[in-house]
PDB file of N, CA and C in Angstrom:
ATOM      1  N   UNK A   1       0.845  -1.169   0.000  1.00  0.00           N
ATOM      2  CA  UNK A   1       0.000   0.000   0.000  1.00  0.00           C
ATOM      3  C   UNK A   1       0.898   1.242   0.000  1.00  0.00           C
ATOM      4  N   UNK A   2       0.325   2.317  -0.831  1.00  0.00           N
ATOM      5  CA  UNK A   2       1.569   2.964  -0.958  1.00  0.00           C
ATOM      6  C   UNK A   2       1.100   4.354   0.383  1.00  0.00           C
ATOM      7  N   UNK A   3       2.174   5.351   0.472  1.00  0.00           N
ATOM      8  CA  UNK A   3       2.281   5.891   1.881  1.00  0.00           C
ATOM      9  C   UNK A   3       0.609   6.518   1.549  1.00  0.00           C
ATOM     10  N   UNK A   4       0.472   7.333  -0.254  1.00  0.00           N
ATOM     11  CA  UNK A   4      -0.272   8.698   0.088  1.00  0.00           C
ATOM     12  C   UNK A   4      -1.740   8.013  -0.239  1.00  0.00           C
ATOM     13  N   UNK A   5      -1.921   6.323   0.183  1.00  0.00           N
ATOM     14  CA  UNK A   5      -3.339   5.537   0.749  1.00  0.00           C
ATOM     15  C   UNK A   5      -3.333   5.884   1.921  1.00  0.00           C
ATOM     16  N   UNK A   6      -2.187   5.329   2.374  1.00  0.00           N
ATOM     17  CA  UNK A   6      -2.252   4.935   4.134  1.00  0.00           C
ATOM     18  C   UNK A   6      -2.272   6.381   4.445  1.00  0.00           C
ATOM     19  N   UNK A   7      -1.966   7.451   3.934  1.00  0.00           N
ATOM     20  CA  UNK A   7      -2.085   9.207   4.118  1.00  0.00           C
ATOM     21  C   UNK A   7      -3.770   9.313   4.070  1.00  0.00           C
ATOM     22  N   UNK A   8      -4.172   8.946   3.216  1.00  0.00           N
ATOM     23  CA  UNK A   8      -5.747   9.118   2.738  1.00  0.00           C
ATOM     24  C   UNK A   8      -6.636   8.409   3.780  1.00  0.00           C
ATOM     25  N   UNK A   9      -6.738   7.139   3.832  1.00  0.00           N
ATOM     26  CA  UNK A   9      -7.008   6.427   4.688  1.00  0.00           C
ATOM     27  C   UNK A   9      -7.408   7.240   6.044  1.00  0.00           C
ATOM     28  N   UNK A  10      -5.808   7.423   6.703  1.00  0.00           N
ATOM     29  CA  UNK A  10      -5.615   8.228   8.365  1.00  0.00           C
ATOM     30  C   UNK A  10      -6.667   9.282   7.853  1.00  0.00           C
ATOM     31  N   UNK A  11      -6.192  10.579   7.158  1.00  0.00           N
ATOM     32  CA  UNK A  11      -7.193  11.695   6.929  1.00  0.00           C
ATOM     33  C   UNK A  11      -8.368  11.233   7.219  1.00  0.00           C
ATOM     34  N   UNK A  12      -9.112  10.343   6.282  1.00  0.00           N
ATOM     35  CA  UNK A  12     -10.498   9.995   6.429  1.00  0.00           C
ATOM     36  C   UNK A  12     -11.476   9.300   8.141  1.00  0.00           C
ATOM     37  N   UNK A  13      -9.966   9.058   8.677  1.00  0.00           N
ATOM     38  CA  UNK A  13     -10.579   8.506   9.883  1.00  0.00           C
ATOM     39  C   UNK A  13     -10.695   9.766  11.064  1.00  0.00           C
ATOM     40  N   UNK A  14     -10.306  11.200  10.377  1.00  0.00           N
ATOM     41  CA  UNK A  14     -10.592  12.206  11.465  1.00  0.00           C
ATOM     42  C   UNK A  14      -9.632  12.173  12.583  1.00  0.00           C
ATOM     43  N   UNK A  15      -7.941  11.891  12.468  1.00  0.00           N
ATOM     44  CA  UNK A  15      -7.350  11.792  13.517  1.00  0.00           C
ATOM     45  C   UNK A  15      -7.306  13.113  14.404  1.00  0.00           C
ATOM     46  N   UNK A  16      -6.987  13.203  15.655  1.00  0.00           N
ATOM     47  CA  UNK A  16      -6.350  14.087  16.268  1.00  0.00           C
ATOM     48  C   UNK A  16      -5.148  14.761  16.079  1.00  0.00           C
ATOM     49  N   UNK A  17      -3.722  13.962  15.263  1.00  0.00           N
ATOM     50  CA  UNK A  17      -2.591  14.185  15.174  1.00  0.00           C
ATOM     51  C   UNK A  17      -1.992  14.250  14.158  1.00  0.00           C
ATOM     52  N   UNK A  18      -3.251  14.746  12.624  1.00  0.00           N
ATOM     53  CA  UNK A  18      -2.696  14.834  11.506  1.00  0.00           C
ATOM     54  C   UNK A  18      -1.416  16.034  11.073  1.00  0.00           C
ATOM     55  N   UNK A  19      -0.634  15.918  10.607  1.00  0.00           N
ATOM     56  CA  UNK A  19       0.255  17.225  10.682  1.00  0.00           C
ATOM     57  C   UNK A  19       0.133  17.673   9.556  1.00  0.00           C
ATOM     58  N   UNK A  20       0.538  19.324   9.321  1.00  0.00           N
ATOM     59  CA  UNK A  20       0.435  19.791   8.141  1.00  0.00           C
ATOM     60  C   UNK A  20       2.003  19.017   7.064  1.00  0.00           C
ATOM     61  N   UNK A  21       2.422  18.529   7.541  1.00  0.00           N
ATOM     62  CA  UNK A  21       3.723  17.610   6.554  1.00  0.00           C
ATOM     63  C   UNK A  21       3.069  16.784   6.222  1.00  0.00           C
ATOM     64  N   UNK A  22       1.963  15.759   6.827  1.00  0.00           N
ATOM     65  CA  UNK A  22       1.177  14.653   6.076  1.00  0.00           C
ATOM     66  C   UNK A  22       0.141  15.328   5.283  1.00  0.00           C
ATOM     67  N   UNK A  23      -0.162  16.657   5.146  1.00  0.00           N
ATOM     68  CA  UNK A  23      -1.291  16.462   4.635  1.00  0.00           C
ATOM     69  C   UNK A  23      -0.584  17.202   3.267  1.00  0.00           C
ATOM     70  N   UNK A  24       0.578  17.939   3.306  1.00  0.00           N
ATOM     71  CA  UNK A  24       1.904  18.144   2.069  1.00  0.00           C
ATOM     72  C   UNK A  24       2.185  17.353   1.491  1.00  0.00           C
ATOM     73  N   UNK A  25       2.136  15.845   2.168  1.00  0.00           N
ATOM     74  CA  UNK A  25       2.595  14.779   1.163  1.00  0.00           C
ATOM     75  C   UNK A  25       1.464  14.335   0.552  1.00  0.00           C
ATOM     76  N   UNK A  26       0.351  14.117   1.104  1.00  0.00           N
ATOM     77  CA  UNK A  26      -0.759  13.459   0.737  1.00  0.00           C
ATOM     78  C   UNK A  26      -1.131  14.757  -0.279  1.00  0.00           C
ATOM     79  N   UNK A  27      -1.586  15.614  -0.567  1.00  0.00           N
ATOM     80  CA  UNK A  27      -2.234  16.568  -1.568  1.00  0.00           C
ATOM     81  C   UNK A  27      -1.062  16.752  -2.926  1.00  0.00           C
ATOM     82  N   UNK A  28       0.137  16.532  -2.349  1.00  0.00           N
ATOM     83  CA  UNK A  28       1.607  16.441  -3.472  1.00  0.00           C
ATOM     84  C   UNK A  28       0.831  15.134  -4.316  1.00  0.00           C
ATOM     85  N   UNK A  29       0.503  13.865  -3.492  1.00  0.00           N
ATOM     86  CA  UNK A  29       0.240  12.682  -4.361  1.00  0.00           C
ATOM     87  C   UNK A  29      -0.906  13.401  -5.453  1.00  0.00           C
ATOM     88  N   UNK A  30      -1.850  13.995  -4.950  1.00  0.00           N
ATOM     89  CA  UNK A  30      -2.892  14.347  -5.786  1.00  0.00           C
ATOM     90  C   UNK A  30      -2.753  15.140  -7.364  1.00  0.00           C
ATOM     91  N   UNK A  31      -1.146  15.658  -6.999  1.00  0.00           N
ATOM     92  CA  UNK A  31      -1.186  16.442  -7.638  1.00  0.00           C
ATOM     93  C   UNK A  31      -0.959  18.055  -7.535  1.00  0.00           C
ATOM     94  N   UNK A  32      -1.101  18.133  -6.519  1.00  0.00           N
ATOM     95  CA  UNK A  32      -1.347  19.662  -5.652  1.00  0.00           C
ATOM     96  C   UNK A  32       0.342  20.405  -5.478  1.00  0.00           C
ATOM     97  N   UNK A  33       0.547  21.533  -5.419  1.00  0.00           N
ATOM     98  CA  UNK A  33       2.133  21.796  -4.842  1.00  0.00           C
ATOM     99  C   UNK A  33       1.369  22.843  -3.841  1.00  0.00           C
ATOM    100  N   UNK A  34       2.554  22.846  -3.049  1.00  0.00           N
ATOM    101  CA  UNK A  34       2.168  24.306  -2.037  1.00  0.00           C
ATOM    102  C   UNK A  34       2.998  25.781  -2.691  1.00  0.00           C
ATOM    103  N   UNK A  35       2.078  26.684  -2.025  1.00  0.00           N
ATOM    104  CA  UNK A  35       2.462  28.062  -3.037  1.00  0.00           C
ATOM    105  C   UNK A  35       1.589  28.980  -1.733  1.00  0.00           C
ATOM    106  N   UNK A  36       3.177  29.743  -0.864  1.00  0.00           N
ATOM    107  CA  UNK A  36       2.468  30.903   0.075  1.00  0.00           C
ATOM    108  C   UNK A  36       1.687  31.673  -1.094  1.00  0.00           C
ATOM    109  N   UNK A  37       1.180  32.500  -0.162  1.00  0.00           N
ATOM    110  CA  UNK A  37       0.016  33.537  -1.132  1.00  0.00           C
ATOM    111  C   UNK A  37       0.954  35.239  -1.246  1.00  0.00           C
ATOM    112  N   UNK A  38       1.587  34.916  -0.516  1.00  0.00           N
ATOM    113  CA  UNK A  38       2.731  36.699  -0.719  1.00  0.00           C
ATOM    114  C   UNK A  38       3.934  36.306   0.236  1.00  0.00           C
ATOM    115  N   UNK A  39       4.310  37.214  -0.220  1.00  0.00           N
ATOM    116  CA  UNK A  39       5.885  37.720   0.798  1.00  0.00           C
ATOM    117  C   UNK A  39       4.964  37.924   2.113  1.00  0.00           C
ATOM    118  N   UNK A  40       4.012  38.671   2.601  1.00  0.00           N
ATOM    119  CA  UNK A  40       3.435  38.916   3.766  1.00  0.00           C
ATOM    120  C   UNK A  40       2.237  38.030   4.173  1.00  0.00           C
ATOM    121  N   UNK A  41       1.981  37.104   3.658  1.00  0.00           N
ATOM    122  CA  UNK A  41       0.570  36.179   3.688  1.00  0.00           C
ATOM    123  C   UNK A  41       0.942  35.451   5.524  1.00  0.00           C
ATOM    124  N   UNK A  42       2.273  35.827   5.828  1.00  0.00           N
ATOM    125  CA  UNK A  42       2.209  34.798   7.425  1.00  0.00           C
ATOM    126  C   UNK A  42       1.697  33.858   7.066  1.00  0.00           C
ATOM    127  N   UNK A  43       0.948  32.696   7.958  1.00  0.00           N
ATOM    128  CA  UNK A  43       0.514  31.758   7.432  1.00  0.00           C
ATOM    129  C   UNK A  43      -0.783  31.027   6.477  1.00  0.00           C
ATOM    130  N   UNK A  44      -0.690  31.444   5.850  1.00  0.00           N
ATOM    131  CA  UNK A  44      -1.745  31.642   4.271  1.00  0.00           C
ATOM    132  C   UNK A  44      -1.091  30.862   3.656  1.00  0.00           C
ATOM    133  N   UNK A  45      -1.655  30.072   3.111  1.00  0.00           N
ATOM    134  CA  UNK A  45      -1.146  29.020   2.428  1.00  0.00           C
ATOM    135  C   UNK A  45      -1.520  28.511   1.401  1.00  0.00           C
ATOM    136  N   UNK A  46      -1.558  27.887   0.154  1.00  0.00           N
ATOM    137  CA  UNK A  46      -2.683  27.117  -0.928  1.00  0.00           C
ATOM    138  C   UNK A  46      -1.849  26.551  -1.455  1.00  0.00           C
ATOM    139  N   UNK A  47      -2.881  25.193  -1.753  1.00  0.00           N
ATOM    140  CA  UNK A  47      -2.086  24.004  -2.334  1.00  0.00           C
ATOM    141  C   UNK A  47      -3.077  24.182  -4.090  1.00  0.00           C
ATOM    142  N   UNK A  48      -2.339  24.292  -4.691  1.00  0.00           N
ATOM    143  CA  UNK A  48      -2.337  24.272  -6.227  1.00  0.00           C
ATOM    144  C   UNK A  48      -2.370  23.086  -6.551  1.00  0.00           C
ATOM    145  N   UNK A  49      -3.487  22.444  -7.329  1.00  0.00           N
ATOM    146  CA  UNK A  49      -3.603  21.798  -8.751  1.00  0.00           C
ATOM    147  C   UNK A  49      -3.171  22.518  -9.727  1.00  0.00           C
ATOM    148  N   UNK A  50      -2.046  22.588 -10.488  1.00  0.00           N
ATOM    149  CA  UNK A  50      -1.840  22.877 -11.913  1.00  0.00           C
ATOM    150  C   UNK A  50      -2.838  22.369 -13.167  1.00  0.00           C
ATOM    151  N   UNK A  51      -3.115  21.310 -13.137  1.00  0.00           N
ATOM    152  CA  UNK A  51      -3.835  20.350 -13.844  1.00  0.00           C
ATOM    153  C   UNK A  51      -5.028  20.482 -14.094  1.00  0.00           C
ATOM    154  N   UNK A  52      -5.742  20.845 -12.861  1.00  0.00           N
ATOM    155  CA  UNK A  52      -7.309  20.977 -12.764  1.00  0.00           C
ATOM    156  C   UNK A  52      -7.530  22.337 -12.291  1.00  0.00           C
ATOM    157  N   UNK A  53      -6.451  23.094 -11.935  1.00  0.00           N
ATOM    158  CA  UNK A  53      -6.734  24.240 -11.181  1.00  0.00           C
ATOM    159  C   UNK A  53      -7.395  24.566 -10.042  1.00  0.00           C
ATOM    160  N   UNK A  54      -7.843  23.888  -9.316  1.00  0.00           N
ATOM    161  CA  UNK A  54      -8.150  23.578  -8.265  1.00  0.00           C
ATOM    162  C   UNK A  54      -7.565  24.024  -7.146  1.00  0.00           C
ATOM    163  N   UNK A  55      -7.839  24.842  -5.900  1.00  0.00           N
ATOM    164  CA  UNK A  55      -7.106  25.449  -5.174  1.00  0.00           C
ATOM    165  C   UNK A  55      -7.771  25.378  -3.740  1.00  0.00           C
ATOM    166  N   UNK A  56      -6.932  24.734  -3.054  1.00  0.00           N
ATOM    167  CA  UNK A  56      -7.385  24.272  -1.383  1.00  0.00           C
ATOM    168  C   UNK A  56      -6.423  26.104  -0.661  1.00  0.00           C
ATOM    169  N   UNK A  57      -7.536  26.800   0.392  1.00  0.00           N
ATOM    170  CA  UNK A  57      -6.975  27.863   0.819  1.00  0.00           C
ATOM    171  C   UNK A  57      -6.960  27.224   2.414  1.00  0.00           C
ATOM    172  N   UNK A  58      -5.586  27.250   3.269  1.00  0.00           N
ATOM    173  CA  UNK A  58      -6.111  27.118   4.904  1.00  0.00           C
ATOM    174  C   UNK A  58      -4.651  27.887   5.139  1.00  0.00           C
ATOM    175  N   UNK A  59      -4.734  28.127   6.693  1.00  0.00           N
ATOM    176  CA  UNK A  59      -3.722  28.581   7.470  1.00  0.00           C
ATOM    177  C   UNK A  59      -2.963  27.072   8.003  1.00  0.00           C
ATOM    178  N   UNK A  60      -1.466  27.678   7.594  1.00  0.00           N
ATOM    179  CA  UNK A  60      -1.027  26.771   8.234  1.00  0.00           C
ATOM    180  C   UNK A  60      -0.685  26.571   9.611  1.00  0.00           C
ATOM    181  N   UNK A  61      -0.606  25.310  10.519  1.00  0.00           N
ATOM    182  CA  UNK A  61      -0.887  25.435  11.931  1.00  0.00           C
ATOM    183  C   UNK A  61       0.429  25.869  12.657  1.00  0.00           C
ATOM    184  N   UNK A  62       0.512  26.471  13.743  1.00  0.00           N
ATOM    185  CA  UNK A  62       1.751  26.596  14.346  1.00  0.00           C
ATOM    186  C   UNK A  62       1.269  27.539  15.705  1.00  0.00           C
ATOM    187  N   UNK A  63       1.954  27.060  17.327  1.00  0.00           N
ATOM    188  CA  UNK A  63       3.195  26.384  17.088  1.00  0.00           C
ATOM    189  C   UNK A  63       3.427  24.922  16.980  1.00  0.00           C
ATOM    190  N   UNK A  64       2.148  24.306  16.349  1.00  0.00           N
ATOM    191  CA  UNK A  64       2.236  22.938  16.940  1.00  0.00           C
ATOM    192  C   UNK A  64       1.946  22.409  15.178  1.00  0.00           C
ATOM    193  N   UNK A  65       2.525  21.688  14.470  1.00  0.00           N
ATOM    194  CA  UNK A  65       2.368  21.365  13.281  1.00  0.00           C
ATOM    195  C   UNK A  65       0.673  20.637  13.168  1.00  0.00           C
ATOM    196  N   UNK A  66       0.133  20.043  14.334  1.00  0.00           N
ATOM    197  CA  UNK A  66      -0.512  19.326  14.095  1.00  0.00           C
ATOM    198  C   UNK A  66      -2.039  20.308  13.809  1.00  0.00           C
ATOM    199  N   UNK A  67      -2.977  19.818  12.512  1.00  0.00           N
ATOM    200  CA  UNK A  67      -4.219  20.078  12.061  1.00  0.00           C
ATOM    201  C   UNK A  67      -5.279  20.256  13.453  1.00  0.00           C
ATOM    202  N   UNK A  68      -6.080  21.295  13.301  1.00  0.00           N
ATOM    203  CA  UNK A  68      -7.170  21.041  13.827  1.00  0.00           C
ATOM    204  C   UNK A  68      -8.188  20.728  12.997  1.00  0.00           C
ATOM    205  N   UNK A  69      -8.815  19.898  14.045  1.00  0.00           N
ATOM    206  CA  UNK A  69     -10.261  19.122  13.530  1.00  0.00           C
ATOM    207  C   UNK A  69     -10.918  19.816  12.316  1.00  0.00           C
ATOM    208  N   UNK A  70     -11.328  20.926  12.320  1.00  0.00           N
ATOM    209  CA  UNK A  70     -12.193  21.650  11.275  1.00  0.00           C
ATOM    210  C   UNK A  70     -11.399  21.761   9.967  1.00  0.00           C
ATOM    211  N   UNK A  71     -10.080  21.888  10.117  1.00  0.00           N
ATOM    212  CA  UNK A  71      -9.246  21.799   8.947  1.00  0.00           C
ATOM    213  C   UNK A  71      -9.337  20.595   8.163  1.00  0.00           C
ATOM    214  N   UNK A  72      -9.346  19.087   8.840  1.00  0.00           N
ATOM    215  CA  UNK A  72      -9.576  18.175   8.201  1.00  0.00           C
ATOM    216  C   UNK A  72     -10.931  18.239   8.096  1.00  0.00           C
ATOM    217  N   UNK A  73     -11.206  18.575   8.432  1.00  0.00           N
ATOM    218  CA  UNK A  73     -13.180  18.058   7.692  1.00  0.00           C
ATOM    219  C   UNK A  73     -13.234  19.168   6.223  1.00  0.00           C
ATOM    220  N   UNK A  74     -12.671  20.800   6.216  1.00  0.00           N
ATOM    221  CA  UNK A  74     -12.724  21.384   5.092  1.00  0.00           C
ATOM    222  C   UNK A  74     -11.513  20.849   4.072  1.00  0.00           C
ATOM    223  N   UNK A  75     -10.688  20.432   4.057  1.00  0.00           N
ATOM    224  CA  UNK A  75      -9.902  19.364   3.583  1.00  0.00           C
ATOM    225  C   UNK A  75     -10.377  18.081   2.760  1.00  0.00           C
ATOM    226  N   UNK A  76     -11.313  17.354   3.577  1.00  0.00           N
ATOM    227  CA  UNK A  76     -11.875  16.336   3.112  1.00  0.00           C
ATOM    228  C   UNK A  76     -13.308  16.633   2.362  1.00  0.00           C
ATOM    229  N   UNK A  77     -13.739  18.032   2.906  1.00  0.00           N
ATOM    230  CA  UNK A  77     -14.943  18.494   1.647  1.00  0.00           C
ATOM    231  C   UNK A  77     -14.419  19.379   0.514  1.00  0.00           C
ATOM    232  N   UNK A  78     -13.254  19.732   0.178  1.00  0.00           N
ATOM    233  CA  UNK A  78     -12.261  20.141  -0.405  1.00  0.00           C
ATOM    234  C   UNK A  78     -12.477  19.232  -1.842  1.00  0.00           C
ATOM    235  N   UNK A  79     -11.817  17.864  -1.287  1.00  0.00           N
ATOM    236  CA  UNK A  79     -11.112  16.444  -1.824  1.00  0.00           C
ATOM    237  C   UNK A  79     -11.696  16.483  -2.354  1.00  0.00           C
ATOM    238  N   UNK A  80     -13.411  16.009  -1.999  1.00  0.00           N
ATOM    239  CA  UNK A  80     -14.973  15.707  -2.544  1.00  0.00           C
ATOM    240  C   UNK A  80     -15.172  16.463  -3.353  1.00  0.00           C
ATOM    241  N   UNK A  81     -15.128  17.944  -3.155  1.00  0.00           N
ATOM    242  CA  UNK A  81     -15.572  18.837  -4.113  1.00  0.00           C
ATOM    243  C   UNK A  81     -14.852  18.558  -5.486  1.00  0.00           C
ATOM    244  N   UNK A  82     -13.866  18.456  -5.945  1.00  0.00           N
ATOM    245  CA  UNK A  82     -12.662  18.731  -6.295  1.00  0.00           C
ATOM    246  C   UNK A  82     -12.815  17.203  -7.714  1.00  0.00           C
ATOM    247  N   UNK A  83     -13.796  15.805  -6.976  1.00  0.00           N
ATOM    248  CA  UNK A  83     -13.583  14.979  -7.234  1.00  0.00           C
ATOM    249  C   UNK A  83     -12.668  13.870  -7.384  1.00  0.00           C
ATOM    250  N   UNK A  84     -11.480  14.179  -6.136  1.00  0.00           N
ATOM    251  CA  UNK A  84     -10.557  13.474  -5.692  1.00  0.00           C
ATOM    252  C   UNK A  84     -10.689  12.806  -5.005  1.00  0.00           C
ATOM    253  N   UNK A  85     -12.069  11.943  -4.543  1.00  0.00           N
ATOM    254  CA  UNK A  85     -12.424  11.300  -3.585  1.00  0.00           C
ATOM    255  C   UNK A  85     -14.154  10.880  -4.018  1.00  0.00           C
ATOM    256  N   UNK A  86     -14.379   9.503  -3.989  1.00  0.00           N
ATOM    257  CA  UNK A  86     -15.665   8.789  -3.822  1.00  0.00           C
ATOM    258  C   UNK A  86     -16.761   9.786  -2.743  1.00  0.00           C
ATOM    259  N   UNK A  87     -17.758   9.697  -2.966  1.00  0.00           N
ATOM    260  CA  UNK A  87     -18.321   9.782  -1.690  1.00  0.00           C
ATOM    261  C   UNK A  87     -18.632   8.129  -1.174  1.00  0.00           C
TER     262      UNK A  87
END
């Protein structure tokens, strides 16, 4: 199974301890790159589809890398929207 399943997978189960580095690798598999939004955006962040154009907007977390809850749920209605994901 390759990592950015077992990435998909965890996401979908709503962990507590997702980090914004897993969810970099997992949206990279999709296709996605990360791209700050300015020289001054602080933590503003968007992950780019080139392909589909498609554009996920969140703050990235800090000081603690790890996601909060609401981030993965707009994340995973993101995916859906996007058609990167079954319902």
């Amino acid at each position: 199974m390759s990592k950015s399943i077992k990435l998909l997978k965890r996401l979908l189960n709503n962990p507590k301890d997702f980090t914004f580095g897993e969810l970099e690798t997992l949206l990279t598999g999709f296709g996605f790159h990360l791209s700050n939004a300015g020289c001054t955006s602080g933590s503003a962040v968007r992950f780019i589809n080139l392909k589909t154009g498609h554009i996920i907007r969140l703050h990235k977390p800090h000081p603690s890398p790890v996601l909060k809850q609401y981030l993965i749920k707009v994340i995973i209605k993101e995916l859906k929207q996007g058609g990167y994901l079954n319902d």
